[in-house]
Protein backbone atom coordinates (compact mmCIF):
# COMPACT_ATOMS: atom_id res chain seq x y z
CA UNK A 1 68.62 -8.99 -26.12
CA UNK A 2 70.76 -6.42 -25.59
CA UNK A 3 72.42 -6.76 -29.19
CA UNK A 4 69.50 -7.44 -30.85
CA UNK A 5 68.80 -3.95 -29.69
CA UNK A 6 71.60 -2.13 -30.33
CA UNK A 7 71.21 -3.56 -33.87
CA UNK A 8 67.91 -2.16 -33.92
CA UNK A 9 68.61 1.46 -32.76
CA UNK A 10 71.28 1.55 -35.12
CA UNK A 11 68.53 0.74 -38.36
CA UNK A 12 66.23 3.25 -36.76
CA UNK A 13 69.12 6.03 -36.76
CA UNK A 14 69.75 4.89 -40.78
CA UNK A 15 66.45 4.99 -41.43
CA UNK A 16 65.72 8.41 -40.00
CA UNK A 17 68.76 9.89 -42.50
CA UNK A 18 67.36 7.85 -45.06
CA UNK A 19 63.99 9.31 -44.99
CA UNK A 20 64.39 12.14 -43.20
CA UNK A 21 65.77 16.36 -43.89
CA UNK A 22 69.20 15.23 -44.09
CA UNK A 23 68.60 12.35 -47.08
CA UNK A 24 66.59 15.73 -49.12
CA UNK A 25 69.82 17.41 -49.60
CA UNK A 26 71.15 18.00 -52.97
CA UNK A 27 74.03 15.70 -53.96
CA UNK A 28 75.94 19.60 -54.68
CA UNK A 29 75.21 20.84 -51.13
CA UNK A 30 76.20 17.97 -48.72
CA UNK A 31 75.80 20.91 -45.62
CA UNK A 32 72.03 21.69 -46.14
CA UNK A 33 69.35 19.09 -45.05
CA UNK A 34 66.31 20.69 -46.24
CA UNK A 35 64.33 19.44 -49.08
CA UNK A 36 63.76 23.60 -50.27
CA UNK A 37 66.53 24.52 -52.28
CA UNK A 38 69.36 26.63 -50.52
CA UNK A 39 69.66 29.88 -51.39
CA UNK A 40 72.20 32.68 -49.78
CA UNK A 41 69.22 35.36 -49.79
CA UNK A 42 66.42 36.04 -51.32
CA UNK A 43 65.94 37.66 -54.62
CA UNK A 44 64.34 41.20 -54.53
CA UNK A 45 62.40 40.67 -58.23
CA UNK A 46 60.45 37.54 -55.81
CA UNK A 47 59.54 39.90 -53.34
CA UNK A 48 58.79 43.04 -55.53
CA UNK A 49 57.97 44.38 -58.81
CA UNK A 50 57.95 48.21 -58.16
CA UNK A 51 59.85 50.77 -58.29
CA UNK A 52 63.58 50.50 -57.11
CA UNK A 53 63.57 51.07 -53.41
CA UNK A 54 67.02 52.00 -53.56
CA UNK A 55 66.22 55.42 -55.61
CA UNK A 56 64.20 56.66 -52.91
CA UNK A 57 68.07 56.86 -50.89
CA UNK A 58 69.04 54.95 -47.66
CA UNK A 59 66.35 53.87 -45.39
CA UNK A 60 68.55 53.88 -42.42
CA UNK A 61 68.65 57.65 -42.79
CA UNK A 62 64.54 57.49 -42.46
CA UNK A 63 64.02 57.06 -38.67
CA UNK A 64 60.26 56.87 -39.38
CA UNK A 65 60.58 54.47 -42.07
CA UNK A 66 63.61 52.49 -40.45
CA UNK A 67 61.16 52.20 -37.71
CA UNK A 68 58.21 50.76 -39.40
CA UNK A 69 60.57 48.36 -41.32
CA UNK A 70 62.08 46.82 -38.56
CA UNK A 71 58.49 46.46 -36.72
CA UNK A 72 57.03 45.05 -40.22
CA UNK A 73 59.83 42.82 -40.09
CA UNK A 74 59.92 41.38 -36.78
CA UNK A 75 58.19 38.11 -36.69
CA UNK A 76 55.99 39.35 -33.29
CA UNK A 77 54.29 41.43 -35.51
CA UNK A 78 50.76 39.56 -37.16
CA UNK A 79 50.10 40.20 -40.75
CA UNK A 80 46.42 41.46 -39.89
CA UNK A 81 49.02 44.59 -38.85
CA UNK A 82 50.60 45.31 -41.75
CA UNK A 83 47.82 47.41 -43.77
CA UNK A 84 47.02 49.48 -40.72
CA UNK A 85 50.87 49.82 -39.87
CA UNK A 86 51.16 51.04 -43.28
CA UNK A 87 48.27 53.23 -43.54
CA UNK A 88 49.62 55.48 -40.59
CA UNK A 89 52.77 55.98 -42.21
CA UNK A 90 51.24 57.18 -45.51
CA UNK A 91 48.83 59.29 -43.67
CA UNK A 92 52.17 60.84 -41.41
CA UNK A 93 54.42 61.34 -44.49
CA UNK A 94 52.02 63.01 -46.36
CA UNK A 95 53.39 64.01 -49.65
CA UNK A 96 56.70 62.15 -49.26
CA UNK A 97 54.50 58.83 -49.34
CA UNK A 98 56.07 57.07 -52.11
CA UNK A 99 59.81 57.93 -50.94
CA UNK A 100 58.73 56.45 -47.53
CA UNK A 101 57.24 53.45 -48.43
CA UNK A 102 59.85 52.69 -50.81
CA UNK A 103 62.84 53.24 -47.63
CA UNK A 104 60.30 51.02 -45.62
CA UNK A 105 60.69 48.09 -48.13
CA UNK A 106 64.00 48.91 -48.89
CA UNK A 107 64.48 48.19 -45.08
CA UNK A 108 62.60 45.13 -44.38
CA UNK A 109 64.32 43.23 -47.34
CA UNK A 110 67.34 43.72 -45.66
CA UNK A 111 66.67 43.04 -42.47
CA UNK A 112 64.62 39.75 -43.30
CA UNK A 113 67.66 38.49 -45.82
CA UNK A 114 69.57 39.23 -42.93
CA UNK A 115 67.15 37.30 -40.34
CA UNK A 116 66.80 34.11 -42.85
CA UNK A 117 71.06 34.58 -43.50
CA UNK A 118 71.68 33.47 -39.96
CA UNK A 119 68.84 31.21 -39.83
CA UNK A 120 70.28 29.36 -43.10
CA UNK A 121 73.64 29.40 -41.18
CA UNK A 122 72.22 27.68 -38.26
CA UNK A 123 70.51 25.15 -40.23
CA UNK A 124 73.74 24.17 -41.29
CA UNK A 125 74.96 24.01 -37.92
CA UNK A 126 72.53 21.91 -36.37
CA UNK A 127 72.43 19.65 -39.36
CA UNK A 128 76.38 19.03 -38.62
CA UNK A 129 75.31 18.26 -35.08
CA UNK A 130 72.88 16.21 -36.38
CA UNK A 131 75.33 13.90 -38.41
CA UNK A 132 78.16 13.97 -35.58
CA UNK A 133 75.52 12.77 -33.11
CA UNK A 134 74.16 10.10 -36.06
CA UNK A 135 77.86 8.77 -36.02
CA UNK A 136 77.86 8.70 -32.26
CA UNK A 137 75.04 6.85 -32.11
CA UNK A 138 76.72 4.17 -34.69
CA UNK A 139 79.91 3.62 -32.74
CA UNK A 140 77.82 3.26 -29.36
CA UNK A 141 75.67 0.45 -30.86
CA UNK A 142 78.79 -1.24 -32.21
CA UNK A 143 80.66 -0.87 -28.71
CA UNK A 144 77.16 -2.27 -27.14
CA UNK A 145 77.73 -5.35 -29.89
CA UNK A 146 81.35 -6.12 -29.36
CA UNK A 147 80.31 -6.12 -24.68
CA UNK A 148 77.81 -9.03 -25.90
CA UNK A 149 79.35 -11.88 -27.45
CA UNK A 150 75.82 -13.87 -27.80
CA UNK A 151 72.52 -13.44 -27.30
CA UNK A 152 72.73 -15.44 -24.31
CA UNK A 153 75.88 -13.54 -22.64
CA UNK A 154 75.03 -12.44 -19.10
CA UNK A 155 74.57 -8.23 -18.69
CA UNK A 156 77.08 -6.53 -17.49
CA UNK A 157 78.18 -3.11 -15.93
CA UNK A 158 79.15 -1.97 -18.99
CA UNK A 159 76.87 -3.37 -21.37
CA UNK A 160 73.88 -1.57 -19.33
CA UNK A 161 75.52 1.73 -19.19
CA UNK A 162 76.23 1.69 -23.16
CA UNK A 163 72.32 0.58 -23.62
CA UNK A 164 71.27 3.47 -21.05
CA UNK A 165 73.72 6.27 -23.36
CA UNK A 166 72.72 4.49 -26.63
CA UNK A 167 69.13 4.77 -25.69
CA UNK A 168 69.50 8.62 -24.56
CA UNK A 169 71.31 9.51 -27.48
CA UNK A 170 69.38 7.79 -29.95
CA UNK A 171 66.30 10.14 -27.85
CA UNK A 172 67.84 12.90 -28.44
CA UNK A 173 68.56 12.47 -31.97
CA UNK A 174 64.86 11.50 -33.17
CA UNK A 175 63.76 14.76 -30.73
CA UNK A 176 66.57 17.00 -32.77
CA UNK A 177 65.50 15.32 -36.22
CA UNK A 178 62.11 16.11 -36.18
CA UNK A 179 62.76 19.91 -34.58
CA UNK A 180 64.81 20.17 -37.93
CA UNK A 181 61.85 19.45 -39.77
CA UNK A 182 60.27 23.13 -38.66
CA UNK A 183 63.04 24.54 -38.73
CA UNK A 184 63.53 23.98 -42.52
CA UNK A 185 60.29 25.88 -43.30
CA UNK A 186 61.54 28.91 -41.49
CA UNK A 187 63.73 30.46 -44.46
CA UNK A 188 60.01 30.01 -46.58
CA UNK A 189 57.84 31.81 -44.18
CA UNK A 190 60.30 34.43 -44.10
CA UNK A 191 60.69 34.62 -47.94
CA UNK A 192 56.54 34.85 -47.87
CA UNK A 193 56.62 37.40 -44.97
CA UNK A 194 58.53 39.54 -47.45
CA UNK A 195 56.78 39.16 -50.38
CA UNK A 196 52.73 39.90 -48.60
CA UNK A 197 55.07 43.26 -47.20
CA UNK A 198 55.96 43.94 -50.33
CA UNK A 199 52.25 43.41 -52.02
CA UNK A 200 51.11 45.72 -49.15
CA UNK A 201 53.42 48.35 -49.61
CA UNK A 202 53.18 48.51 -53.44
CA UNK A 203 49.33 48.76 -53.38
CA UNK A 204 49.63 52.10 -51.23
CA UNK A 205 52.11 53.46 -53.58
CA UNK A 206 50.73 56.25 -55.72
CA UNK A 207 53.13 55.97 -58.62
CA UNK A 208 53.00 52.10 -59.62
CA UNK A 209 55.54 51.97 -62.48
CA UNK A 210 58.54 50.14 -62.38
């Protein structure tokens, strides 16, 4: 019984990389197990089709906008905020709107590339965890194989303590792979949180042209 177990954890582990985030990958990016495309950051022209934030000069030199863009940013703050976040700014900067608003999207594109950067980076991570544990998980159900020699072999010691860690690991790793499954749709939502900032910003600016 024991084997016929083993054998059957084993398929469910192959069949959960078969189907699963790590069988989306691209055959040209063997370290990312998400079915989106990977991509290092994201593309300003996605985000924004306004003026250059960058001619409006650095937005870390902005307190007030540096401010707002790391509060517009942060994923605490609701999207039902943004327009009223916004709207005090412009009212506070006065004539020096546009500049502002500009340094405030300059700001939050870099801090959410940065964000989804180490996000993307950790994907990887746990995907590599992901695979080591997978292997584990492989060699346990062949060592729980080789301690039965039939179906009808007594239990042992050692056969019940490799069913006990087979069965934990093999837990942990359908817990982990469908975590991963989330996790994969974080770099999107933070590509999307970008791009509504940007569609709020550039409807408050006064001078529209590219």
């Amino acid at each position: 019984m024991i084997r016929s177990l083993a054998a059957a954890l084993a398929l469910a582990v192959t069949a959960v990389l078969s189907a699963g985030p790590l069988a989306a990958q691209p055959k040209s990016d063997p370290d990312w197990p998400c079915p989106q495309r990977r991509t290092p950051e994201i593309d300003l022209a996605q985000v924004w089709n306004g003026p250059d934030p960058a001619s409006a000069g650095k937005w870390t030199d902005d307190q007030d906008a540096a401010s707002l863009a790391v509060k517009l940013a942060s994923r605490r703050t609701p999207a039902k905020e943004f327009g009223p976040l916004l709207d005090g700014f412009v009212k506070e900067a006065g004539a020096e709107a546009d500049k502002g608003l500009l340094r405030v999207m300059a700001g939050v594109y870099e801090i959410i590339n940065d964000q989804r950067s180490k996000i993307i980076h950790g994907i990887v991570r746990y995907a590599h965890g992901q695979q080591r544990l997978a292997d584990r998980i492989r060699e346990e159900a062949d060592e729980l194989s080789k301690a039965q020699t039939s179906i009808t072999a007594p239990e042992t010691a050692e056969s019940r303590k490799l069913d006990e860690q087979l069965n934990w690991d093999t837990r942990i790793f359908d817990e982990r792979a469908k975590s991963l499954i989330y996790v994969c749709e974080t770099p999107v939502l933070l590509e999307q949180r970008a791009f509504d900032i940007g569609q709020q910003i550039q409807s408050r600016l006064k001078a529209k042209g590219g």
